[in-house]
PDB file of N, CA and C in Angstrom:
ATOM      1  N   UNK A   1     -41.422  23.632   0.981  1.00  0.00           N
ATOM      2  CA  UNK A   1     -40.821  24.881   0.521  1.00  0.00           C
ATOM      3  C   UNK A   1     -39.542  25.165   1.303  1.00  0.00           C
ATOM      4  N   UNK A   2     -38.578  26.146   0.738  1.00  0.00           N
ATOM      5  CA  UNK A   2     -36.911  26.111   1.165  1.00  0.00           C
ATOM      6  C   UNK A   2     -37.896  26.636   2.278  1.00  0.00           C
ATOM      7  N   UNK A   3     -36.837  27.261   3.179  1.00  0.00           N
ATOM      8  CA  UNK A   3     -37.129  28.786   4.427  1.00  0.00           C
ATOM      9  C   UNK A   3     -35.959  29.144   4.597  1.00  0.00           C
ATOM     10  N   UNK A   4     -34.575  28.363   4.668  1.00  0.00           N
ATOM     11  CA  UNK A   4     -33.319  28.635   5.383  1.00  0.00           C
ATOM     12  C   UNK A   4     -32.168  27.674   4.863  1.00  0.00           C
ATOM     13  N   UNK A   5     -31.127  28.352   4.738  1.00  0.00           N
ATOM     14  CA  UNK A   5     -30.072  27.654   4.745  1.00  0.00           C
ATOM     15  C   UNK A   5     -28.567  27.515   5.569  1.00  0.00           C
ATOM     16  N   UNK A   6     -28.348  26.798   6.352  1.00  0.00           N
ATOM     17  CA  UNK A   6     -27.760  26.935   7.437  1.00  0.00           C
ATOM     18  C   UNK A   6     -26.131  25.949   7.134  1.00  0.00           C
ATOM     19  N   UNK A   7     -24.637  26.271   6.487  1.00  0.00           N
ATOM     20  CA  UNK A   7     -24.001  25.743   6.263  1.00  0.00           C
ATOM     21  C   UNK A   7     -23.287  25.454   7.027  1.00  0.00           C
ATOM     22  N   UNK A   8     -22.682  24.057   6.696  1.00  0.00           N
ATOM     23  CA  UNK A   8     -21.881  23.498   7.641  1.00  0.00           C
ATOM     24  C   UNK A   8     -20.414  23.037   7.518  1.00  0.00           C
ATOM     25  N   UNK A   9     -19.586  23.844   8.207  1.00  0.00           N
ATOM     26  CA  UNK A   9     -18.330  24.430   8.075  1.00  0.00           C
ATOM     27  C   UNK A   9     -17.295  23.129   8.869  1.00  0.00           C
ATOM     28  N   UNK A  10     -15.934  23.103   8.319  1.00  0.00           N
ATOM     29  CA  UNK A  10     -15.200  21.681   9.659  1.00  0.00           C
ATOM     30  C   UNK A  10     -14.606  22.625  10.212  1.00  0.00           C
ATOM     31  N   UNK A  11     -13.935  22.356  11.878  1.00  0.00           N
ATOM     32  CA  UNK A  11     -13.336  22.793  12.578  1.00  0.00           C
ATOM     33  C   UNK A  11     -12.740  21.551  13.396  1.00  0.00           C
ATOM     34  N   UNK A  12     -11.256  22.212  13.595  1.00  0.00           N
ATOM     35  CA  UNK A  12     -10.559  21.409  14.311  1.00  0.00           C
ATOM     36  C   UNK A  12     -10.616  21.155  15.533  1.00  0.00           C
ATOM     37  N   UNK A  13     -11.093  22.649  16.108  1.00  0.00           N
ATOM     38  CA  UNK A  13     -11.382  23.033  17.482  1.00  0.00           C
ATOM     39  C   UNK A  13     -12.256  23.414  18.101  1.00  0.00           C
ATOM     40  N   UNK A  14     -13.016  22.890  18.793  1.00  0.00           N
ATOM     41  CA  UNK A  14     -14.556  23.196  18.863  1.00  0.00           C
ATOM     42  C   UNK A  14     -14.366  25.365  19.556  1.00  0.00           C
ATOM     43  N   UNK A  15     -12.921  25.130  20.790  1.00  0.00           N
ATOM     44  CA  UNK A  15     -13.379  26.353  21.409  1.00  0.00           C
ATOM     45  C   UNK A  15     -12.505  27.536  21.021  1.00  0.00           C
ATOM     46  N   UNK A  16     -11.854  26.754  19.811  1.00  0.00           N
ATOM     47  CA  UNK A  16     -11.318  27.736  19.366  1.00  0.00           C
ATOM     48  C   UNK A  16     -11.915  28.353  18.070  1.00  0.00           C
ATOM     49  N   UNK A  17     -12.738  27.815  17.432  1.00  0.00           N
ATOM     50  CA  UNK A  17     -13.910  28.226  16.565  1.00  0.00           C
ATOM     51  C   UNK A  17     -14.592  29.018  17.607  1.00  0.00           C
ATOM     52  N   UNK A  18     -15.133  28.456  18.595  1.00  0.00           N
ATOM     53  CA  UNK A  18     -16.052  29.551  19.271  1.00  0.00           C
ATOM     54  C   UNK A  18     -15.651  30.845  19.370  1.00  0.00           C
ATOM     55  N   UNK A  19     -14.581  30.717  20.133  1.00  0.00           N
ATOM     56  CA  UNK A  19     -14.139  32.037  20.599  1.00  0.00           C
ATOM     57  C   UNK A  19     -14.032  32.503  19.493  1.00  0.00           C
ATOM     58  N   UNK A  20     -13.051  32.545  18.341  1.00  0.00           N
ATOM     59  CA  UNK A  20     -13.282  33.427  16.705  1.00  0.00           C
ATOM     60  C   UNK A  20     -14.785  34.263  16.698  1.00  0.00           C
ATOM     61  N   UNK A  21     -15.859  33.223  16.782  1.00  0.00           N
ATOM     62  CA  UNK A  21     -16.718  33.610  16.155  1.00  0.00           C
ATOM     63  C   UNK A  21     -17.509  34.313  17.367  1.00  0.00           C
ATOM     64  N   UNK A  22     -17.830  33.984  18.035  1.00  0.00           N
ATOM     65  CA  UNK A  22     -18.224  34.916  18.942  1.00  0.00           C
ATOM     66  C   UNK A  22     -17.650  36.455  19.899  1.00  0.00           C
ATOM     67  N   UNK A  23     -16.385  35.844  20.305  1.00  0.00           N
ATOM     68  CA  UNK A  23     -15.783  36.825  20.704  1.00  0.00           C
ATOM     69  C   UNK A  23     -15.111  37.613  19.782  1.00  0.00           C
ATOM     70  N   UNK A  24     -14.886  37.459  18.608  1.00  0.00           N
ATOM     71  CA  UNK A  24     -14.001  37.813  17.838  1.00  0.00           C
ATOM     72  C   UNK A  24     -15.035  38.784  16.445  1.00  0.00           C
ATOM     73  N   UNK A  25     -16.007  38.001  16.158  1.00  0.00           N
ATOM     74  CA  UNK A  25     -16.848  38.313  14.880  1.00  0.00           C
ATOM     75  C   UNK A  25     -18.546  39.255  16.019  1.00  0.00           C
ATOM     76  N   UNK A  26     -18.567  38.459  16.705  1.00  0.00           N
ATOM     77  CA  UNK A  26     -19.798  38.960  17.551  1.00  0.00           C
ATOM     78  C   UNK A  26     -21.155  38.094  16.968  1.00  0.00           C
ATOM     79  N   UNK A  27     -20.960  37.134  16.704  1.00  0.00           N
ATOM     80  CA  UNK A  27     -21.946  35.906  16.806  1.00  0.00           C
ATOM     81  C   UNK A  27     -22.621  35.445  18.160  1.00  0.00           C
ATOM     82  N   UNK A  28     -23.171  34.917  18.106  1.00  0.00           N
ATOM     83  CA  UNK A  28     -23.499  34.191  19.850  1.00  0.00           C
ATOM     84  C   UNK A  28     -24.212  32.902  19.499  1.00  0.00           C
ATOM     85  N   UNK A  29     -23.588  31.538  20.225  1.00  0.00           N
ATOM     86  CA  UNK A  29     -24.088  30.556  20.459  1.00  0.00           C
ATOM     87  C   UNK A  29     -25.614  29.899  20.162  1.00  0.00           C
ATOM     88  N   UNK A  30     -25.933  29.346  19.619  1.00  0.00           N
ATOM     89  CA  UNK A  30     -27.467  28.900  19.377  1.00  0.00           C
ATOM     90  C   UNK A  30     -27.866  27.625  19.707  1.00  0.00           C
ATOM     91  N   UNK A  31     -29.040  27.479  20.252  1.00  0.00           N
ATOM     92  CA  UNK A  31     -29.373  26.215  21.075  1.00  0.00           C
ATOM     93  C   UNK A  31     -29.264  26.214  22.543  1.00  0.00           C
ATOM     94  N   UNK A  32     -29.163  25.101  23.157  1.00  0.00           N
ATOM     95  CA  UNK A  32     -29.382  25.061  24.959  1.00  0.00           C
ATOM     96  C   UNK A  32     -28.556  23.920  24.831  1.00  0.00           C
ATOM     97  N   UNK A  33     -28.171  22.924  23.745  1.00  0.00           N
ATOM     98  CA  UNK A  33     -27.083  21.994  24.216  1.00  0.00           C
ATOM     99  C   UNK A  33     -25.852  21.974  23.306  1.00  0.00           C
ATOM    100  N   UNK A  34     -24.516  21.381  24.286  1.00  0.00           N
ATOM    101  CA  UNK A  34     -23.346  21.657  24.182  1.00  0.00           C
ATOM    102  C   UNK A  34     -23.262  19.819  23.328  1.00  0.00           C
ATOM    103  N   UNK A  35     -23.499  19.890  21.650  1.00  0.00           N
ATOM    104  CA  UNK A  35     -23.163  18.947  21.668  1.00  0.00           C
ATOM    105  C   UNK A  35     -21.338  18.494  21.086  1.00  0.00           C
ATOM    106  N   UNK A  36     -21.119  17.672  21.329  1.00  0.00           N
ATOM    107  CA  UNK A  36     -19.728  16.983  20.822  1.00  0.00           C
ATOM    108  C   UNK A  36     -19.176  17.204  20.108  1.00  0.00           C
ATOM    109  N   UNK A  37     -18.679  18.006  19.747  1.00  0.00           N
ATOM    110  CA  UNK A  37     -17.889  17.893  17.657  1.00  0.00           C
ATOM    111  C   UNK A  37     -18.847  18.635  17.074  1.00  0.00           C
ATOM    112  N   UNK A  38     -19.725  19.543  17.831  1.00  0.00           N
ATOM    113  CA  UNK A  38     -20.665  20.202  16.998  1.00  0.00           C
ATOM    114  C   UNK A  38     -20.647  21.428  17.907  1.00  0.00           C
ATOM    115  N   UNK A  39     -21.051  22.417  16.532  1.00  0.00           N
ATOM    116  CA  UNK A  39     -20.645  23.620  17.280  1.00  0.00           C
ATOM    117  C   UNK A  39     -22.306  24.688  16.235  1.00  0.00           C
ATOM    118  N   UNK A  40     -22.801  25.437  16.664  1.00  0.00           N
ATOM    119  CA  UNK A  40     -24.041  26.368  15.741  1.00  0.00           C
ATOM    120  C   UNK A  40     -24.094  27.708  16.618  1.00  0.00           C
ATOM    121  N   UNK A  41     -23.790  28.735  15.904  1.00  0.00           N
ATOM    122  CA  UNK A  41     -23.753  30.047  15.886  1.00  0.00           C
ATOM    123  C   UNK A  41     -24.660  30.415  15.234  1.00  0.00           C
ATOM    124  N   UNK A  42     -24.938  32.119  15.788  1.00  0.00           N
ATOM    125  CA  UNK A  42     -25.898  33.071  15.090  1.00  0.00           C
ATOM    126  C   UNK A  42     -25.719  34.088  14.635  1.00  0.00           C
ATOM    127  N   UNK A  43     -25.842  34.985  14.149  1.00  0.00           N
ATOM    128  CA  UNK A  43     -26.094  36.539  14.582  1.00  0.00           C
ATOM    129  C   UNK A  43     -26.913  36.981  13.300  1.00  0.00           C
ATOM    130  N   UNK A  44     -27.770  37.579  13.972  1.00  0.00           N
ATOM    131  CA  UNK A  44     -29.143  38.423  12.751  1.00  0.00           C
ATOM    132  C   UNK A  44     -29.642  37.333  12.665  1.00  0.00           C
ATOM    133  N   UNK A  45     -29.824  37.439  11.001  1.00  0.00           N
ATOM    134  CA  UNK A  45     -30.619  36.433  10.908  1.00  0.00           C
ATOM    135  C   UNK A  45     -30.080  34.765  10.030  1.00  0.00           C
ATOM    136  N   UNK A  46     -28.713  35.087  10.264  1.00  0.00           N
ATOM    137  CA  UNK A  46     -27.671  33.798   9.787  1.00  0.00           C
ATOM    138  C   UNK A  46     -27.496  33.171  11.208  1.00  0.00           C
ATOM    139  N   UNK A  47     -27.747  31.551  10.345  1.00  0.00           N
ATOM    140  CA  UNK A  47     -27.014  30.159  11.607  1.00  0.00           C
ATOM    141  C   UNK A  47     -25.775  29.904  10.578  1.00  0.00           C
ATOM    142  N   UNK A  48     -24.464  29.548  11.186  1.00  0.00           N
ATOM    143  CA  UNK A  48     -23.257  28.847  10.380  1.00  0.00           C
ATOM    144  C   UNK A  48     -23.219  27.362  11.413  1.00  0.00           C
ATOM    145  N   UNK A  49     -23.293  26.095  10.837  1.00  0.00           N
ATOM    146  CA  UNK A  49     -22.706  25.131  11.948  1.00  0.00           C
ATOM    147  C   UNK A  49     -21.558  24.884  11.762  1.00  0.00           C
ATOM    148  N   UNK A  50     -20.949  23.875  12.554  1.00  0.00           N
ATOM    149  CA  UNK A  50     -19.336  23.287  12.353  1.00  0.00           C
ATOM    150  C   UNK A  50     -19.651  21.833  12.512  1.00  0.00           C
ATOM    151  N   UNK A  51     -18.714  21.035  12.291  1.00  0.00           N
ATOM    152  CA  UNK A  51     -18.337  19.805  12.691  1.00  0.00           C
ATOM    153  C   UNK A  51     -17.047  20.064  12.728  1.00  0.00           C
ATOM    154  N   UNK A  52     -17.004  18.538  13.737  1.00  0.00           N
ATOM    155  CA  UNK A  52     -15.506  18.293  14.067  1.00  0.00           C
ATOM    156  C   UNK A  52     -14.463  17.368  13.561  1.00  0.00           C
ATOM    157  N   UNK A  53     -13.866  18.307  12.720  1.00  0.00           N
ATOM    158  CA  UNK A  53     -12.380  17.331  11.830  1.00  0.00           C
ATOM    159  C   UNK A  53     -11.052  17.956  12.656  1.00  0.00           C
ATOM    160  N   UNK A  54     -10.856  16.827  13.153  1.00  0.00           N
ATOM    161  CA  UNK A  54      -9.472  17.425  13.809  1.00  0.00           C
ATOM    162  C   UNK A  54      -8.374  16.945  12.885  1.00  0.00           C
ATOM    163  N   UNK A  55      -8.651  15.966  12.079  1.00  0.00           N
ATOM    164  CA  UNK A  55      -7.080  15.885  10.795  1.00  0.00           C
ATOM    165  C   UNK A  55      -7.189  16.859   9.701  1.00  0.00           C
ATOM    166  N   UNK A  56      -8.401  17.889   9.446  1.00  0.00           N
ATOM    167  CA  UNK A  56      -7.896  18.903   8.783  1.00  0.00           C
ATOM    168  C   UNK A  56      -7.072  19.719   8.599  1.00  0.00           C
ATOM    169  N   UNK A  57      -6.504  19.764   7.080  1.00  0.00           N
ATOM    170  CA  UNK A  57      -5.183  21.101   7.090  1.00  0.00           C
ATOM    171  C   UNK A  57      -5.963  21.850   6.317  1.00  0.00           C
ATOM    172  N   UNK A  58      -5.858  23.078   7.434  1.00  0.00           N
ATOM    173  CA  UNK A  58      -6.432  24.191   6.762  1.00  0.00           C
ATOM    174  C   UNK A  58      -5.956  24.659   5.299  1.00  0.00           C
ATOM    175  N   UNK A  59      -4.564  24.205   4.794  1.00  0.00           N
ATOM    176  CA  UNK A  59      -3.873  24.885   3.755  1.00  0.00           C
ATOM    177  C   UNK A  59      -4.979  24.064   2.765  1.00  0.00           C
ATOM    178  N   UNK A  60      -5.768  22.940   2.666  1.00  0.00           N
ATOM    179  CA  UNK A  60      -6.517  21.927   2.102  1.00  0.00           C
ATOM    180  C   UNK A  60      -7.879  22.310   2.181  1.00  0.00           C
ATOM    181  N   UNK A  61      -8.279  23.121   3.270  1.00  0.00           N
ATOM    182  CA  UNK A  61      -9.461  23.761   3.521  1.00  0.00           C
ATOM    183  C   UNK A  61     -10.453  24.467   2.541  1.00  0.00           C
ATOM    184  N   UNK A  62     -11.465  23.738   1.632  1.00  0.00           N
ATOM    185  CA  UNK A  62     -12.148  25.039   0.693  1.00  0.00           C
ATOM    186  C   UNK A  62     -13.440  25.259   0.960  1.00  0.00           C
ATOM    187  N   UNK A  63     -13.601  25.669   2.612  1.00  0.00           N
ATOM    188  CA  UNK A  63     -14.920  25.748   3.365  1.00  0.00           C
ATOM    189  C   UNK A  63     -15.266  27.294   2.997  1.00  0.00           C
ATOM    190  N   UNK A  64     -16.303  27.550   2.336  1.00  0.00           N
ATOM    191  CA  UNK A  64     -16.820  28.741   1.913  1.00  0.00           C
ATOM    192  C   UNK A  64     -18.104  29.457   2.178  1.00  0.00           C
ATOM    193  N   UNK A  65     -18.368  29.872   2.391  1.00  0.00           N
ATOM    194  CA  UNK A  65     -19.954  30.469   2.769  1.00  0.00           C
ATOM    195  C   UNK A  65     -19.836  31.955   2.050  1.00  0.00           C
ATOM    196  N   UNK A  66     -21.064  32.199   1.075  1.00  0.00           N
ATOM    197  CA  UNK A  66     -21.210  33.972   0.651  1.00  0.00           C
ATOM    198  C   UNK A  66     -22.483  34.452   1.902  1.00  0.00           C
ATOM    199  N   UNK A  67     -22.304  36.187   2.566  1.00  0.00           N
ATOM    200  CA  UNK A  67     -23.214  35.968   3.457  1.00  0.00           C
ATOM    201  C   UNK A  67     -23.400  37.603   2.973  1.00  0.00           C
ATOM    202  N   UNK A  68     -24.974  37.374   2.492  1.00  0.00           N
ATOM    203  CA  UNK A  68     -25.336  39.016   1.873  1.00  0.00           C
ATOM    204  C   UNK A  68     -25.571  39.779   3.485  1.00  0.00           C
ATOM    205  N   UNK A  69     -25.549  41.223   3.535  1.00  0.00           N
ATOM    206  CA  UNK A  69     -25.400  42.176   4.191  1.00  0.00           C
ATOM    207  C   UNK A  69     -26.374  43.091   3.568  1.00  0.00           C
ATOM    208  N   UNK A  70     -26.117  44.004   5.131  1.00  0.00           N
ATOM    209  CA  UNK A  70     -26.720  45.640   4.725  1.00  0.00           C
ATOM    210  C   UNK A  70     -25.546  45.989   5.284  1.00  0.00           C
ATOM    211  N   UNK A  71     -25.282  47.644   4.716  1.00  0.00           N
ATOM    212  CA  UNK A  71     -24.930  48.352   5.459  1.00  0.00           C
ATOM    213  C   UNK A  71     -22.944  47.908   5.590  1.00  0.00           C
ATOM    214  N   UNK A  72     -22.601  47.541   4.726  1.00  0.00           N
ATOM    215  CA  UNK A  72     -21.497  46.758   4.354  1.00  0.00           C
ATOM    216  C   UNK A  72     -20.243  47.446   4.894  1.00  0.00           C
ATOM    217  N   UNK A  73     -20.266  48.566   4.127  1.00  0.00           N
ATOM    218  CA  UNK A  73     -19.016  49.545   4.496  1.00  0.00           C
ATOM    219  C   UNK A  73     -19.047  49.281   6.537  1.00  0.00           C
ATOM    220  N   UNK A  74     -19.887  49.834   7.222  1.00  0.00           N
ATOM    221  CA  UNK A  74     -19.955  49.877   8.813  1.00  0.00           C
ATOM    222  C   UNK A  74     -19.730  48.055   9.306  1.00  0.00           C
ATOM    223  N   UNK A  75     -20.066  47.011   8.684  1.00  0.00           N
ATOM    224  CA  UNK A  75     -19.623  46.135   9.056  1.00  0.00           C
ATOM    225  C   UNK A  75     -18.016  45.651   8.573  1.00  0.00           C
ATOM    226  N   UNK A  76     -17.684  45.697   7.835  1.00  0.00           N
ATOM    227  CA  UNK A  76     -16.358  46.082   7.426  1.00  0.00           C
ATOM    228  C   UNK A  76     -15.395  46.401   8.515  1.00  0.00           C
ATOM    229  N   UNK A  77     -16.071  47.933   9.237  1.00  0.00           N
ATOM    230  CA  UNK A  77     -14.707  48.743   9.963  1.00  0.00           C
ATOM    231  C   UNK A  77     -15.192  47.924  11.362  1.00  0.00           C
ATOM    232  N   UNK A  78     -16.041  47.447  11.322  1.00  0.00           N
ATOM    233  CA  UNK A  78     -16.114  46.191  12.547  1.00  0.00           C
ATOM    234  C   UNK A  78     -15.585  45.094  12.817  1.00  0.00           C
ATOM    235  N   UNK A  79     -15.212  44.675  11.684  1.00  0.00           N
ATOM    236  CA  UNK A  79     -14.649  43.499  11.556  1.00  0.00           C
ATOM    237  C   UNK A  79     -13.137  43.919  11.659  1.00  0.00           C
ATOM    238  N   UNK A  80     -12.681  45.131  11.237  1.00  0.00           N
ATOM    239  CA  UNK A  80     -11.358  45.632  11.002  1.00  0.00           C
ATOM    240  C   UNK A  80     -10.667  45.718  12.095  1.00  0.00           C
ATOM    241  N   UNK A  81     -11.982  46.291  13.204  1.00  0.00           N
ATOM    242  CA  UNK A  81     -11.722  46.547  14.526  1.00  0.00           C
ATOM    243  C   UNK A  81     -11.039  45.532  15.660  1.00  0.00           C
ATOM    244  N   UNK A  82     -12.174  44.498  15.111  1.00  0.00           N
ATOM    245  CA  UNK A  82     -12.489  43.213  16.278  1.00  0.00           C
ATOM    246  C   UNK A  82     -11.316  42.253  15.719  1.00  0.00           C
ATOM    247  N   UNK A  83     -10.859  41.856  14.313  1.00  0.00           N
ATOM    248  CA  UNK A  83     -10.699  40.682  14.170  1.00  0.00           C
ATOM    249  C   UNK A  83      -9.731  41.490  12.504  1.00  0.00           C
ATOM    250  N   UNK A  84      -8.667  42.285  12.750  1.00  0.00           N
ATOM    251  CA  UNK A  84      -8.388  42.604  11.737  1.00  0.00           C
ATOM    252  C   UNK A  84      -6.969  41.488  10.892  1.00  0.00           C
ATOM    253  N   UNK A  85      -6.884  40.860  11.823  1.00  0.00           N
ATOM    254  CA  UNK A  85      -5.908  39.559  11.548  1.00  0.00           C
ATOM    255  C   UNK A  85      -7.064  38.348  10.324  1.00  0.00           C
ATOM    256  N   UNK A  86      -8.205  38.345  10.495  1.00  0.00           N
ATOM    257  CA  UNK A  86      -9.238  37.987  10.050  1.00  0.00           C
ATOM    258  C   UNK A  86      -9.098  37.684   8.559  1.00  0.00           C
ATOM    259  N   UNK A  87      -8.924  39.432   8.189  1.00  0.00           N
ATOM    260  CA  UNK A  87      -9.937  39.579   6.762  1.00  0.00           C
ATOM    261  C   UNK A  87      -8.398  39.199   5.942  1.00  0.00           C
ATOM    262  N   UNK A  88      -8.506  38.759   4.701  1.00  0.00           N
ATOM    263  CA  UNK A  88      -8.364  37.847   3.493  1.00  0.00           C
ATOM    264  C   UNK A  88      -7.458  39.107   3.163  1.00  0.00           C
ATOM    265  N   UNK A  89      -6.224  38.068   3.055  1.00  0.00           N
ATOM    266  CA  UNK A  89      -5.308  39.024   2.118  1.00  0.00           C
ATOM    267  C   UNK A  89      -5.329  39.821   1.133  1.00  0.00           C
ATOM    268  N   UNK A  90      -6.187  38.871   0.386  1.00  0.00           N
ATOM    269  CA  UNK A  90      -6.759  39.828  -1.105  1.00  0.00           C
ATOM    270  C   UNK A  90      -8.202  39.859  -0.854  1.00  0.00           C
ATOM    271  N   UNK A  91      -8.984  40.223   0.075  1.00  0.00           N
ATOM    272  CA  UNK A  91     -10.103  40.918   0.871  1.00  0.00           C
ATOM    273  C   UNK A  91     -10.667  41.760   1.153  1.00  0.00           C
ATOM    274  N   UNK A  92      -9.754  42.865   1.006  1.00  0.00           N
ATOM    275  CA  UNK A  92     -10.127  44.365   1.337  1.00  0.00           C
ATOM    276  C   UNK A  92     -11.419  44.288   0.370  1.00  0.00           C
ATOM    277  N   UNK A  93     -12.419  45.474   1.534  1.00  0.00           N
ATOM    278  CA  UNK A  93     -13.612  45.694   0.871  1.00  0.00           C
ATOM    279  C   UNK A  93     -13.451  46.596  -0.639  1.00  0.00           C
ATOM    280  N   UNK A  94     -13.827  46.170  -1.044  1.00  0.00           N
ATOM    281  CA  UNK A  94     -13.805  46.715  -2.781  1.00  0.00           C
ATOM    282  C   UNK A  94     -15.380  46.546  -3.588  1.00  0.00           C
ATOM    283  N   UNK A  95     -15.864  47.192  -4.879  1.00  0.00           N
ATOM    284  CA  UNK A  95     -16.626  46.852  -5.377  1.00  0.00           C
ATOM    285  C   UNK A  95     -15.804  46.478  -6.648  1.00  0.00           C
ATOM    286  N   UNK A  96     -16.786  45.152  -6.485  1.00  0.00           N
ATOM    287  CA  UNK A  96     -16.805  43.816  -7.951  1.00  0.00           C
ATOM    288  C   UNK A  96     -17.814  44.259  -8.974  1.00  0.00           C
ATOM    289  N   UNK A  97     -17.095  43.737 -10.595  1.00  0.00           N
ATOM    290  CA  UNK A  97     -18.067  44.320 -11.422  1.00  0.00           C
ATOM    291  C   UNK A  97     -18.819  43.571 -11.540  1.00  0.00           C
ATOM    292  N   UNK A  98     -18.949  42.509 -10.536  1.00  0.00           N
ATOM    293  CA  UNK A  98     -20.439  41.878 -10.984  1.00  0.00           C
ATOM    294  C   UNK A  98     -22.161  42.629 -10.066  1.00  0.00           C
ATOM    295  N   UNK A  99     -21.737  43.924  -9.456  1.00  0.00           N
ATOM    296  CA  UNK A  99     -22.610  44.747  -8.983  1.00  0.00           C
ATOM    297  C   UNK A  99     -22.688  44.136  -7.614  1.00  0.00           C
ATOM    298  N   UNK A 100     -21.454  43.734  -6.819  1.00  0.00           N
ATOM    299  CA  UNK A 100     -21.818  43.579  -5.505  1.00  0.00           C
ATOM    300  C   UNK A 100     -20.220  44.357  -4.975  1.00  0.00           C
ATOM    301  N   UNK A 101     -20.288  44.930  -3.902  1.00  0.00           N
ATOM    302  CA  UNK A 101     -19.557  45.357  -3.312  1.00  0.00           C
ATOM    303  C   UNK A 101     -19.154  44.005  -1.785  1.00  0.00           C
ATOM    304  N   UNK A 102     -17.853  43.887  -1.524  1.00  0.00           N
ATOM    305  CA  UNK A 102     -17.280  42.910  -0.470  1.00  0.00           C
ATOM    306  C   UNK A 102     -16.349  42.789  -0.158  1.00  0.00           C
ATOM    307  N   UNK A 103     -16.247  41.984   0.541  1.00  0.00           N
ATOM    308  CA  UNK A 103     -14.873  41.469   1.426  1.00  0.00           C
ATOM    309  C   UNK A 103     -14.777  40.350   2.206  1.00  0.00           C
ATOM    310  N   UNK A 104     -13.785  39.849   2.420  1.00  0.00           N
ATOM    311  CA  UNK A 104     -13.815  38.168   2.192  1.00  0.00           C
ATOM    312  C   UNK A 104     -13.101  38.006   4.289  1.00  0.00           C
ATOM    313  N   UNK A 105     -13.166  37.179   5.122  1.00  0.00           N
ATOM    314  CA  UNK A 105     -12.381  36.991   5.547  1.00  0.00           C
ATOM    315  C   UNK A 105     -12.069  35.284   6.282  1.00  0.00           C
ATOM    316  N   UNK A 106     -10.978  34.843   6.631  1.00  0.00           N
ATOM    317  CA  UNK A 106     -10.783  33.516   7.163  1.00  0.00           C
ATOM    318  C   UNK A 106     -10.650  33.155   8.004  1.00  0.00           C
ATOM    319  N   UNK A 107     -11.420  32.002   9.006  1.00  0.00           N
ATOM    320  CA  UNK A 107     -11.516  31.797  10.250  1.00  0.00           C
ATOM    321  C   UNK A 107     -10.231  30.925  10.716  1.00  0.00           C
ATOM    322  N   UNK A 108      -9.921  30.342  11.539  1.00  0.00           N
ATOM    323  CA  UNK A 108      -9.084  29.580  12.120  1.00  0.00           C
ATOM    324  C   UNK A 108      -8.473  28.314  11.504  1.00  0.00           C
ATOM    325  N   UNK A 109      -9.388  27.877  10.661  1.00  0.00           N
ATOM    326  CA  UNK A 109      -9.501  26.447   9.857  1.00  0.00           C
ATOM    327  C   UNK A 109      -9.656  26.710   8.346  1.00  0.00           C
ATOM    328  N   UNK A 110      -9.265  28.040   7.883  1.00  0.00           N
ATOM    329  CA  UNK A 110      -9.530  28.755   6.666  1.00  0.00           C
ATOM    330  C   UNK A 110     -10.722  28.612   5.442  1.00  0.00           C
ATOM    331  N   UNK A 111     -11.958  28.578   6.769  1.00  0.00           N
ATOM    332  CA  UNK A 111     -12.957  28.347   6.147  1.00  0.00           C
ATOM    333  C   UNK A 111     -13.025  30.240   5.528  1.00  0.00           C
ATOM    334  N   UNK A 112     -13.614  30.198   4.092  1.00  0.00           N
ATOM    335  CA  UNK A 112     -13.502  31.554   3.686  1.00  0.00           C
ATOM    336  C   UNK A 112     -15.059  32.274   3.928  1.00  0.00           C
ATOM    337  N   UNK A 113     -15.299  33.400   4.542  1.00  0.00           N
ATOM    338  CA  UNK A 113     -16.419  33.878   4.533  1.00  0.00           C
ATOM    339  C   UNK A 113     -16.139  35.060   3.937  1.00  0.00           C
ATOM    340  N   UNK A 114     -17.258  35.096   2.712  1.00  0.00           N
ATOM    341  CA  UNK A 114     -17.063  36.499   2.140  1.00  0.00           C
ATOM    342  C   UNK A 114     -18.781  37.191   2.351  1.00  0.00           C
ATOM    343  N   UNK A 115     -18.611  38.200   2.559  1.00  0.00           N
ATOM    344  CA  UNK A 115     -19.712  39.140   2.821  1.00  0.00           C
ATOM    345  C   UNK A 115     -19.658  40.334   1.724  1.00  0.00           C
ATOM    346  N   UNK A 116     -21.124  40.199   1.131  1.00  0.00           N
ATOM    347  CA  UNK A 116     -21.747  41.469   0.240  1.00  0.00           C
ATOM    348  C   UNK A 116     -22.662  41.858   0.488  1.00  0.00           C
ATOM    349  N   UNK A 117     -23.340  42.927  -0.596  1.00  0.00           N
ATOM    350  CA  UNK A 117     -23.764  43.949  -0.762  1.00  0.00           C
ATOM    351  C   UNK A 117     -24.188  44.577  -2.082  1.00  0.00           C
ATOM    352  N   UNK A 118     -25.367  44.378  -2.187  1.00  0.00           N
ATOM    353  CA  UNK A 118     -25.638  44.511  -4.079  1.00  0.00           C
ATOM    354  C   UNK A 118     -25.200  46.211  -4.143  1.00  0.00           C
ATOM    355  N   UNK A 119     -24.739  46.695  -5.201  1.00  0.00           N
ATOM    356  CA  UNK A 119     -24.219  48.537  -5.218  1.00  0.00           C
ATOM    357  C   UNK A 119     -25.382  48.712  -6.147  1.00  0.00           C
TER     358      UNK A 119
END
């Protein structure tokens, strides 16, 4: 049976992905080892991994993850706060008529993370 799905994103930079996502988004590190070209974050109840492509061009990049939420609007002005260079040009939180409310934003390597919210 499924239980989890844990996607796996490229990055060019192992510590410069980190820092984004942790210092920047408020993720924190998962596991006890530091492996090579590999990088696994947390927060709640989402894991995102990475691997390591260092000849990626981000402009080529169509690394995507959808990541449902609660409480959408308050994570939003968090993200606005921490990491407002972040969120997706055409991103701003808005509601979609497909009955989810969101907002999209891009990490370092323009992997796209968009976050919803059924309305």
């Amino acid at each position: 049976m499924l239980t989890a799905i844990n996607p796996k994103l490229p990055m060019r930079d192992k510590s410069k992905t980190r820092e984004f996502y942790i210092n920047r988004l408020g993720f924190k590190e998962f596991g006890s080892a530091d492996f090579d070209g590999y990088l696994m974050v947390e927060k709640d109840n989402i894991q995102i991994h990475f691997f390591e492509f260092k000849d990626l061009d981000p402009a080529e990049n169509y690394g995507q993850v959808y990541i449902r939420v609660e409480n959408i609007e308050r994570l939003y002005q968090e993200m606005v706060i921490s990491c407002p260079e972040g969120i997706h040009p055409s991103g701003k939180l808005e509601d979609k008529i497909w009955g989810q409310k969101e907002f999209s934003m891009l990490d370092p390597d323009n992997n796209l993370l968009t976050f919803g919210q059924a309305t």
